[in-house]
Protein backbone atom coordinates (compact mmCIF):
# COMPACT_ATOMS: atom_id res chain seq x y z
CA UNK A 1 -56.59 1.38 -54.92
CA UNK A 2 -55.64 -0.15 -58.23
CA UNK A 3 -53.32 -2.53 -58.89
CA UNK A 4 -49.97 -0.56 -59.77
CA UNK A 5 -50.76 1.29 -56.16
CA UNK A 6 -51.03 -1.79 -54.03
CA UNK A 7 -47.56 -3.17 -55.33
CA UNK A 8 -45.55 0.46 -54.90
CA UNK A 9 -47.32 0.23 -51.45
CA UNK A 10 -46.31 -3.28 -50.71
CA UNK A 11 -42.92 -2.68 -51.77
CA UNK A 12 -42.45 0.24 -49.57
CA UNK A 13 -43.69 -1.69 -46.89
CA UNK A 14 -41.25 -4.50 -47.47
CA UNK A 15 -38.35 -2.10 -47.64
CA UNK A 16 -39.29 -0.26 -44.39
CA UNK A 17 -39.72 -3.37 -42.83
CA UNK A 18 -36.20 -4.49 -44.18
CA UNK A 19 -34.62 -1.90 -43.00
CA UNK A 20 -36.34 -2.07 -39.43
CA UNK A 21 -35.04 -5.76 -39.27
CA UNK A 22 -31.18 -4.03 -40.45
CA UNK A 23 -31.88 -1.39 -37.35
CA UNK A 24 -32.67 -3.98 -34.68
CA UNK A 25 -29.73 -6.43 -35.98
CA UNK A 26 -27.34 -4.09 -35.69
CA UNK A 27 -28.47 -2.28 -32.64
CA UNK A 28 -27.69 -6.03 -31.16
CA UNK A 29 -24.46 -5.93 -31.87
CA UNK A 30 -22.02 -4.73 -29.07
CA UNK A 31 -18.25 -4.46 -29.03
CA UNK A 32 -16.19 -4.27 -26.07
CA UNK A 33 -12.72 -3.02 -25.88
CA UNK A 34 -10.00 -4.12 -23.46
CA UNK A 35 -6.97 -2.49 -22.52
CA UNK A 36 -4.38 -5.67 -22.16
CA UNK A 37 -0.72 -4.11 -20.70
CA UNK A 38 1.30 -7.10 -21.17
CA UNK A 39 2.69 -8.38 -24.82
CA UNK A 40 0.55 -9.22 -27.48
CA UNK A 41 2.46 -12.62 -27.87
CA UNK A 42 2.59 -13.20 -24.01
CA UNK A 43 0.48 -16.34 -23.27
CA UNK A 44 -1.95 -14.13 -21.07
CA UNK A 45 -3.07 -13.09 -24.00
CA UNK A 46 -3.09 -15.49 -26.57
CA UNK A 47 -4.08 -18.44 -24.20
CA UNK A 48 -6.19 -17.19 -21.94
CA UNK A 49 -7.51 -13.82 -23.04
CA UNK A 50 -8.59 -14.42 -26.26
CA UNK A 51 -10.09 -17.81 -26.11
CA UNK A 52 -12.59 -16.91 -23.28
CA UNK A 53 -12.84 -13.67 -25.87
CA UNK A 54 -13.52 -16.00 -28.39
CA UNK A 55 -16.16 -18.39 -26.14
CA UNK A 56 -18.20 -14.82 -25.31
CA UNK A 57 -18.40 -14.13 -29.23
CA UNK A 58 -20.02 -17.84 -29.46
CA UNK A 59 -21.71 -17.70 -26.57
CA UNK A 60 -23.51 -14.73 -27.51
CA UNK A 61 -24.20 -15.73 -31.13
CA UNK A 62 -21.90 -13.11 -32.22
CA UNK A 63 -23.80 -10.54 -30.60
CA UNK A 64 -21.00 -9.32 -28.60
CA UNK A 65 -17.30 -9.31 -29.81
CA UNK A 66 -14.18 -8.07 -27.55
CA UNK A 67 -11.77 -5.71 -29.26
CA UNK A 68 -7.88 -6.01 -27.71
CA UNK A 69 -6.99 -2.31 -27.79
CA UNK A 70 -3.18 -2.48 -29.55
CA UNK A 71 -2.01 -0.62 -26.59
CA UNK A 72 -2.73 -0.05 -22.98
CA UNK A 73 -4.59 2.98 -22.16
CA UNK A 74 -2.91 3.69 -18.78
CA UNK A 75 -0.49 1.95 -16.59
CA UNK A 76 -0.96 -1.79 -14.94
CA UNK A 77 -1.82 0.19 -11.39
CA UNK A 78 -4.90 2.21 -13.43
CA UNK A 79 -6.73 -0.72 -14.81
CA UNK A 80 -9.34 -1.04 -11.98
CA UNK A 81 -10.12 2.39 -12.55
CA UNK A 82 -9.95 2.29 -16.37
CA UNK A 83 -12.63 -0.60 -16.51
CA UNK A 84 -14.98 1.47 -13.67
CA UNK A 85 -14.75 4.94 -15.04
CA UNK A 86 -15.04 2.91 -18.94
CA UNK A 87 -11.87 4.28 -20.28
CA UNK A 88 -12.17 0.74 -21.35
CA UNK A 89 -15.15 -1.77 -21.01
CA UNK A 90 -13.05 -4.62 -19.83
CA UNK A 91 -9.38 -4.40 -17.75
CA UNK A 92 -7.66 -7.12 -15.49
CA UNK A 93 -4.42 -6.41 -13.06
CA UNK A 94 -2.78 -7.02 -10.00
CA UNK A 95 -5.40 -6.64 -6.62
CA UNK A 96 -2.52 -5.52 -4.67
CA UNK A 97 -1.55 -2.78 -7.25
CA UNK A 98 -3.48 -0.99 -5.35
CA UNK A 99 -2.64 -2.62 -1.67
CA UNK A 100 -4.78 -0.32 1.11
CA UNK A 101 -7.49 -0.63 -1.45
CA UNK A 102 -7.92 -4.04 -1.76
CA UNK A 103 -6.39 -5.78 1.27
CA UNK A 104 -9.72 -7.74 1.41
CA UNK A 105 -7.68 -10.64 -0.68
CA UNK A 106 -4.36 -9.72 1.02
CA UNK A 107 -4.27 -12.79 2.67
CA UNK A 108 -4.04 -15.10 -1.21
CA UNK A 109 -0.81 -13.70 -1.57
CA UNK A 110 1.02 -14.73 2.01
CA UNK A 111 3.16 -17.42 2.03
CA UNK A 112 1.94 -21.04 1.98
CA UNK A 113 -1.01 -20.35 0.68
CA UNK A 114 -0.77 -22.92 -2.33
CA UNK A 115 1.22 -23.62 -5.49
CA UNK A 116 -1.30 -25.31 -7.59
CA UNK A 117 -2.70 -22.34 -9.59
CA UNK A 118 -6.17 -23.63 -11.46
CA UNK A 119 -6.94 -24.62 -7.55
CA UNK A 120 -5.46 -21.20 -6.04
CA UNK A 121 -7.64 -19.38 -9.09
CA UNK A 122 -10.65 -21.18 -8.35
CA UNK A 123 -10.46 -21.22 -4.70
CA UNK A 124 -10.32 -17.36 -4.74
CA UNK A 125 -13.36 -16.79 -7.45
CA UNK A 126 -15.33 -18.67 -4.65
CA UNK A 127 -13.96 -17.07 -2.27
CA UNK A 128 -15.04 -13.63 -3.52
CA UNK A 129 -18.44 -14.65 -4.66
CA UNK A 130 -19.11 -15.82 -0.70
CA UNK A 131 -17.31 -12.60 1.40
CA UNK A 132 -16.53 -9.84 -1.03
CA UNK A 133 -19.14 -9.77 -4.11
CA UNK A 134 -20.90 -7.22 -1.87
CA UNK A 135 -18.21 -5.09 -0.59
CA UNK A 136 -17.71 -1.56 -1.36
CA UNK A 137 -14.19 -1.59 -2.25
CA UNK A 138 -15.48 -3.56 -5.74
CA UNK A 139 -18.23 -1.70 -6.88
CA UNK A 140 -18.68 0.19 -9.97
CA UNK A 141 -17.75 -3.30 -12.34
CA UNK A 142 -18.48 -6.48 -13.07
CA UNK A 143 -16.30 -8.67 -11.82
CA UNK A 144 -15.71 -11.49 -14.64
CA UNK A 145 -12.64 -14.34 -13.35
CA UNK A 146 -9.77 -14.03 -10.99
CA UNK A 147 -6.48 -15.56 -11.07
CA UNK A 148 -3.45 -16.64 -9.33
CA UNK A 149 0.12 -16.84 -10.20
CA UNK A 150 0.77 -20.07 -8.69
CA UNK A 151 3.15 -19.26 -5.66
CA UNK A 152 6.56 -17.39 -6.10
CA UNK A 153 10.05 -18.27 -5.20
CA UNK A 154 13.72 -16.72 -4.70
CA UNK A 155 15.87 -17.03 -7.44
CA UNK A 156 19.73 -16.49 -7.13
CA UNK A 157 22.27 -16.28 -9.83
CA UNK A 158 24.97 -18.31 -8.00
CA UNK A 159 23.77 -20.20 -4.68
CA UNK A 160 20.80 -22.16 -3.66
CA UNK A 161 19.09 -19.76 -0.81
CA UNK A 162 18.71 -21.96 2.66
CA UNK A 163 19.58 -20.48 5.69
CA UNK A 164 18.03 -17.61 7.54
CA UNK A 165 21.88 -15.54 7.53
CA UNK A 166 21.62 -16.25 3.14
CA UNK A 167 19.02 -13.51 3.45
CA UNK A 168 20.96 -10.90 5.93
CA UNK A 169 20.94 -8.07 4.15
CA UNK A 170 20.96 -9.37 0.43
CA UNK A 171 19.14 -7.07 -2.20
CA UNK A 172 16.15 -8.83 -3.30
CA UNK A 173 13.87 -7.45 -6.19
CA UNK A 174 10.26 -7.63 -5.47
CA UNK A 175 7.03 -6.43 -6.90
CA UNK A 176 4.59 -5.49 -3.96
CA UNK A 177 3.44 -4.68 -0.88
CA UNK A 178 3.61 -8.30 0.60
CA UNK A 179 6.86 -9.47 -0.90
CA UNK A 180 7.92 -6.17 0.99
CA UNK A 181 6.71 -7.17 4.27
CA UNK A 182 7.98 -11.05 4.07
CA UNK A 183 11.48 -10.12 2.53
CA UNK A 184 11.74 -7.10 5.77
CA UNK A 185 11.19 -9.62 8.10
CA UNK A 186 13.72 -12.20 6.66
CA UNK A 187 16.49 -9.58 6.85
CA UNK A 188 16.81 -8.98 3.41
CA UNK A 189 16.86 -5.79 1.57
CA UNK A 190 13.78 -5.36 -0.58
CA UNK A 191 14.28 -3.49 -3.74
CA UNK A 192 11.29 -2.42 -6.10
CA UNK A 193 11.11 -2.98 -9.41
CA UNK A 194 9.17 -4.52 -12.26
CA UNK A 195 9.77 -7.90 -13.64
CA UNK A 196 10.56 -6.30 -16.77
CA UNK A 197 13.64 -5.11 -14.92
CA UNK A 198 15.22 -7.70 -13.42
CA UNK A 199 17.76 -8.45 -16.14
CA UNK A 200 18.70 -4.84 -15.76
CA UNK A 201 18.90 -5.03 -12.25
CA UNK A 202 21.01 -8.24 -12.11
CA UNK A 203 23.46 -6.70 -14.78
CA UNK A 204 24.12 -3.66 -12.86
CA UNK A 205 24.11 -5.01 -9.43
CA UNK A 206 21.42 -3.31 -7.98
CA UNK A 207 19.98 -6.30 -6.85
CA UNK A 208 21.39 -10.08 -5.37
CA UNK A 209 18.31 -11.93 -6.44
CA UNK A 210 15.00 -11.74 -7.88
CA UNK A 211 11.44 -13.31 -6.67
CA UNK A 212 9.62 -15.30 -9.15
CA UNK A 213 7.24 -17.02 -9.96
CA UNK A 214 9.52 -20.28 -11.79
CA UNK A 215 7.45 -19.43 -15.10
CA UNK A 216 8.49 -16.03 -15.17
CA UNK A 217 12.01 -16.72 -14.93
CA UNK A 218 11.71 -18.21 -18.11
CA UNK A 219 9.16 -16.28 -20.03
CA UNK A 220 11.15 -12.86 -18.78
CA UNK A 221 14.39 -14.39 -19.90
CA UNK A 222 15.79 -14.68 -16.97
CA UNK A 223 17.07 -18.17 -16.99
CA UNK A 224 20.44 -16.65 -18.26
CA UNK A 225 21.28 -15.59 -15.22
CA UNK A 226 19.19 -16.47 -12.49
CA UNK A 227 19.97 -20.38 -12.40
CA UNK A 228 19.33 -21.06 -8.43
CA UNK A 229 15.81 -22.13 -7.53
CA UNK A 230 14.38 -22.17 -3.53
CA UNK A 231 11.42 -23.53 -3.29
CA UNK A 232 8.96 -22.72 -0.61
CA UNK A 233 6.15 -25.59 -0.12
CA UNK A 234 2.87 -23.76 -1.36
CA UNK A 235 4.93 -20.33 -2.71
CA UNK A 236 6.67 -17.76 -0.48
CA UNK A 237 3.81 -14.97 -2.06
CA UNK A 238 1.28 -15.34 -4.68
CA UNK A 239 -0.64 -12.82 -6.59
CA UNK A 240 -4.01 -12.08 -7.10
CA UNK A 241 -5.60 -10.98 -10.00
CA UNK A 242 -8.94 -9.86 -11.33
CA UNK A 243 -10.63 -9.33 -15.11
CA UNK A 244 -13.56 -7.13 -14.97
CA UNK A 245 -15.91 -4.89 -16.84
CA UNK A 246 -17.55 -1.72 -16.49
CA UNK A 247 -20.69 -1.68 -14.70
CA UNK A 248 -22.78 0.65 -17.05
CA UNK A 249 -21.54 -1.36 -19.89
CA UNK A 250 -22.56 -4.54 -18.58
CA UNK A 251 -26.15 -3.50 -17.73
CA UNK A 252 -26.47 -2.07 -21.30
CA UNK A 253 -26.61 -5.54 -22.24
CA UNK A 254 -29.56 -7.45 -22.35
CA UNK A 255 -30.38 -10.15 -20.27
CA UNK A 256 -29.62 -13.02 -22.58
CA UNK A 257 -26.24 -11.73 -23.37
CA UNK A 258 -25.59 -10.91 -19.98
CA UNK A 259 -26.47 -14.27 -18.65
CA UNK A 260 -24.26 -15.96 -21.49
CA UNK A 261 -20.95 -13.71 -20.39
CA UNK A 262 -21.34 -14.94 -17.09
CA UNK A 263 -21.56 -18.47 -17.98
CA UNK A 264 -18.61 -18.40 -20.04
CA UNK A 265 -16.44 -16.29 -17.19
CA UNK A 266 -16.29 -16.45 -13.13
CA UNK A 267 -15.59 -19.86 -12.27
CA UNK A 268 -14.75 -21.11 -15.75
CA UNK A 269 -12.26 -17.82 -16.62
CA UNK A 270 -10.23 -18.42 -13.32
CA UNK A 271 -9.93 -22.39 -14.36
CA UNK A 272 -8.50 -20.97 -17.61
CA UNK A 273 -6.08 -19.07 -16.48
CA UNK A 274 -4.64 -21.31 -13.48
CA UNK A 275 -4.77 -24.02 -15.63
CA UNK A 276 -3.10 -22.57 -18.33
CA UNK A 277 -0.14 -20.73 -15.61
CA UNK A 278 -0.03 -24.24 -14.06
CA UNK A 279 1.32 -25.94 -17.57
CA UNK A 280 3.58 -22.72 -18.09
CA UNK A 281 4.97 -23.38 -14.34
CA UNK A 282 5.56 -26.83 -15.58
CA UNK A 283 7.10 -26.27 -18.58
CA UNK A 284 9.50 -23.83 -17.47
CA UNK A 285 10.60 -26.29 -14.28
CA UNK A 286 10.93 -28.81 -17.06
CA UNK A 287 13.49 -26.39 -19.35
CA UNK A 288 15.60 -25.29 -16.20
CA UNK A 289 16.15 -28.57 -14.70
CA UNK A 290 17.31 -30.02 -18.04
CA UNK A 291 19.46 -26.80 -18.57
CA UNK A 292 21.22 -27.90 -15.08
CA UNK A 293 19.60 -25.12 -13.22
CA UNK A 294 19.43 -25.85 -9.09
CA UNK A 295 16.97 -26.47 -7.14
CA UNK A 296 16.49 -26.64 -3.54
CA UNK A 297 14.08 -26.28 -0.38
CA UNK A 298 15.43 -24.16 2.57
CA UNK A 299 16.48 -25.41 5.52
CA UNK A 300 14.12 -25.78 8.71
CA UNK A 301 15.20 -22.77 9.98
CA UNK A 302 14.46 -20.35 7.31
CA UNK A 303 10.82 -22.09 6.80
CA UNK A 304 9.90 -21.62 10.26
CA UNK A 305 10.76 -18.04 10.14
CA UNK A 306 8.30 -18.12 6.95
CA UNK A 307 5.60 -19.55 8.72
CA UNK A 308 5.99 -17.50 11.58
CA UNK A 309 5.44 -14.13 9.28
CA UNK A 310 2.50 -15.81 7.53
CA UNK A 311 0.95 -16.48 11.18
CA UNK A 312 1.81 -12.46 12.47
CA UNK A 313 0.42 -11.26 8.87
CA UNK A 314 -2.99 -13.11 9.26
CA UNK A 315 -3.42 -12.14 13.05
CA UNK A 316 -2.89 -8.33 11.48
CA UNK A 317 -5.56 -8.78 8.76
CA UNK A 318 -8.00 -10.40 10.92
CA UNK A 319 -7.78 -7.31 13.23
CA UNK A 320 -7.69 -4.55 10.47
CA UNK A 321 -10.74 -6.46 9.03
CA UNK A 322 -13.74 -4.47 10.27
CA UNK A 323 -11.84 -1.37 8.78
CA UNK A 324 -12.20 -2.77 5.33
CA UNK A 325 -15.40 -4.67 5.30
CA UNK A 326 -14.47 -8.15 6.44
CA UNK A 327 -15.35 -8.86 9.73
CA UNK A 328 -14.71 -12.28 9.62
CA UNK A 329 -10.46 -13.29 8.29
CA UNK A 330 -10.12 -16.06 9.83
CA UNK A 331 -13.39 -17.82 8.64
CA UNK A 332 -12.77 -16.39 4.85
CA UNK A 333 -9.16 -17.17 5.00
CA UNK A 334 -10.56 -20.74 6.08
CA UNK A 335 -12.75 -21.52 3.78
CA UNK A 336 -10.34 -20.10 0.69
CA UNK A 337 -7.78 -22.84 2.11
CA UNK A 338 -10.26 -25.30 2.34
CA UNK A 339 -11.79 -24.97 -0.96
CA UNK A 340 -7.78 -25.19 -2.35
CA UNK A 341 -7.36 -28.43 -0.82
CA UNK A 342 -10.66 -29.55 -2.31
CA UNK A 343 -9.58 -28.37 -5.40
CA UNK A 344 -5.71 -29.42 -5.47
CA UNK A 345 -6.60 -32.92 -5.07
């Protein structure tokens, strides 16, 4: 082989060889999409989303980036479903969007169960990774952070709420299956609709009052006219909420990646977003009570019917809990609560 010879074949070599290095760097790069159905500018989004978006980037040496889709691909209710059948790699939502499919974490969202959200958050995250990581009900994802909302309230536009007769037969928007059951039982007159709504609802008097959560109230605009705040020790409801990823999509990951998504999401993602809901919560209670808003605790009466609907609602769960996986409520719905205490200290 002479010498012009050995350099073409050298150079081909060193451009195949490029090029190989080109194919394997980019067949390491990965991006995710995720189908977000609140605002762009809503701090779900822009203070919890896309900084743990931003930590999986890093954490995976910019292997793996996470698109926001600039619209929702189906309706909050869908987004389980969206994430499992990969109509989008990564979804979160409301567990009890779906109620008779997830009552496993039913019992998060009763009354009482805490108003300290990075706690509540955390609390459930462990609480799934001991009694429900190998349930049925969540197969088919990933299951990346969970999240609370950091304990709801009744909000009036014109009275404090105390007594047990304040709720006889008042209209009372709510927003699920639980709120339903506890606002039944009080007397009052449940009426369904989205937060989104409520103004709408107040304006045309299809509704008396409104449950929220007291940074909603604020973030949905709603400080204009609901003004009168009852607050329940440790929330009248809570929600629970969930961000996960499609299974295939996960496992098409390799190991390293996979290992550095995880360490950057479960426990960590569901500190993120209570803590961050906990300083909204507190900077909304801030902005009413300096705007002269009200607010109260009910009387004796009206907690003790509270607590008594909490206790009848647990009893029910525990017995229904074989039928969905769980045979053991109580000791779940034990150790979430202690863990919370641990946790809200």
């Amino acid at each position: 082989m002479n010498t012009r010879t050995r350099i073409k074949t050298l150079l081909a070599s060193t451009l195949f060889a490029t090029i190989g290095l080109g194919q394997s760097a980019q067949a390491q790069q990965t991006t995710l999409t995720l189908s977000s159905w609140v605002p762009p500018t809503h701090f779900l989004v822009t203070d919890i989303l896309q900084p743990w978006m931003a930590d999986v980037n890093k954490a995976t040496e910019g292997r793996v980036t996470i698109k926001l889709l600039p619209k929702p691909v189906g309706a909050p209710p869908q987004h389980w479903e969206l994430a499992r059948k990969g109509v989008a790699d990564i979804t979160y939502g409301n567990f009890t969007y779906e109620p008779e499919r997830f009552k496993h974490v039913w019992f998060a969202e009763l009354p009482m169960m805490g108003d300290k959200c990075e706690a509540s958050s955390v609390a459930l995250w462990r609480t799934w990774e001991k009694y429900l990581s190998t349930n049925d009900a969540f197969k088919g994802v990933v299951m990346l952070g969970t999240g609370m909302l950091g304990g709801g309230q009744f909000n009036h536009p014109s009275k404090v709420i105390d007594t047990p007769d304040d709720l006889k037969g008042m209209k009372v928007r709510m927003g699920g299956p639980i709120q339903k059951r506890i606002l039944e039982d009080l007397g009052a007159v449940p009426v369904s609709g989205p937060a989104t709504k409520a103004y709408e609802l107040l304006e045309g008097g299809v509704i008396d009052a409104s449950l929220h959560g007291i940074e909603s109230v604020v973030n949905f605009r709603l400080d204009g006219k609901l003004k009168n705040h009852t607050i329940i020790p440790g929330g009248l409801y809570d929600g629970t909420f969930f961000v996960v990823m499609n299974e295939g999509k996960f496992n098409k990951l390799s190991a390293a990646d996979q290992a550095a998504i995880r360490k950057v999401s479960g426990e960590m993602l569901a500190r993120r977003w209570g803590n961050e809901w906990d300083k909204q919560t507190k900077a909304a209670d801030a902005k009413l009570r300096a705007d002269g808003h009200k607010f109260a605790e009910p009387s004796a009466a009206l907690l003790d019917n509270i607590r008594k609907i909490r206790t009848t609602m647990l009893k029910e769960l525990a017995a229904e809990g074989p039928s969905f996986g769980v045979k053991d409520v109580p000791g779940m719905v034990s150790f979430y609560e202690q863990q919370y205490k641990a946790l809200a200290k």
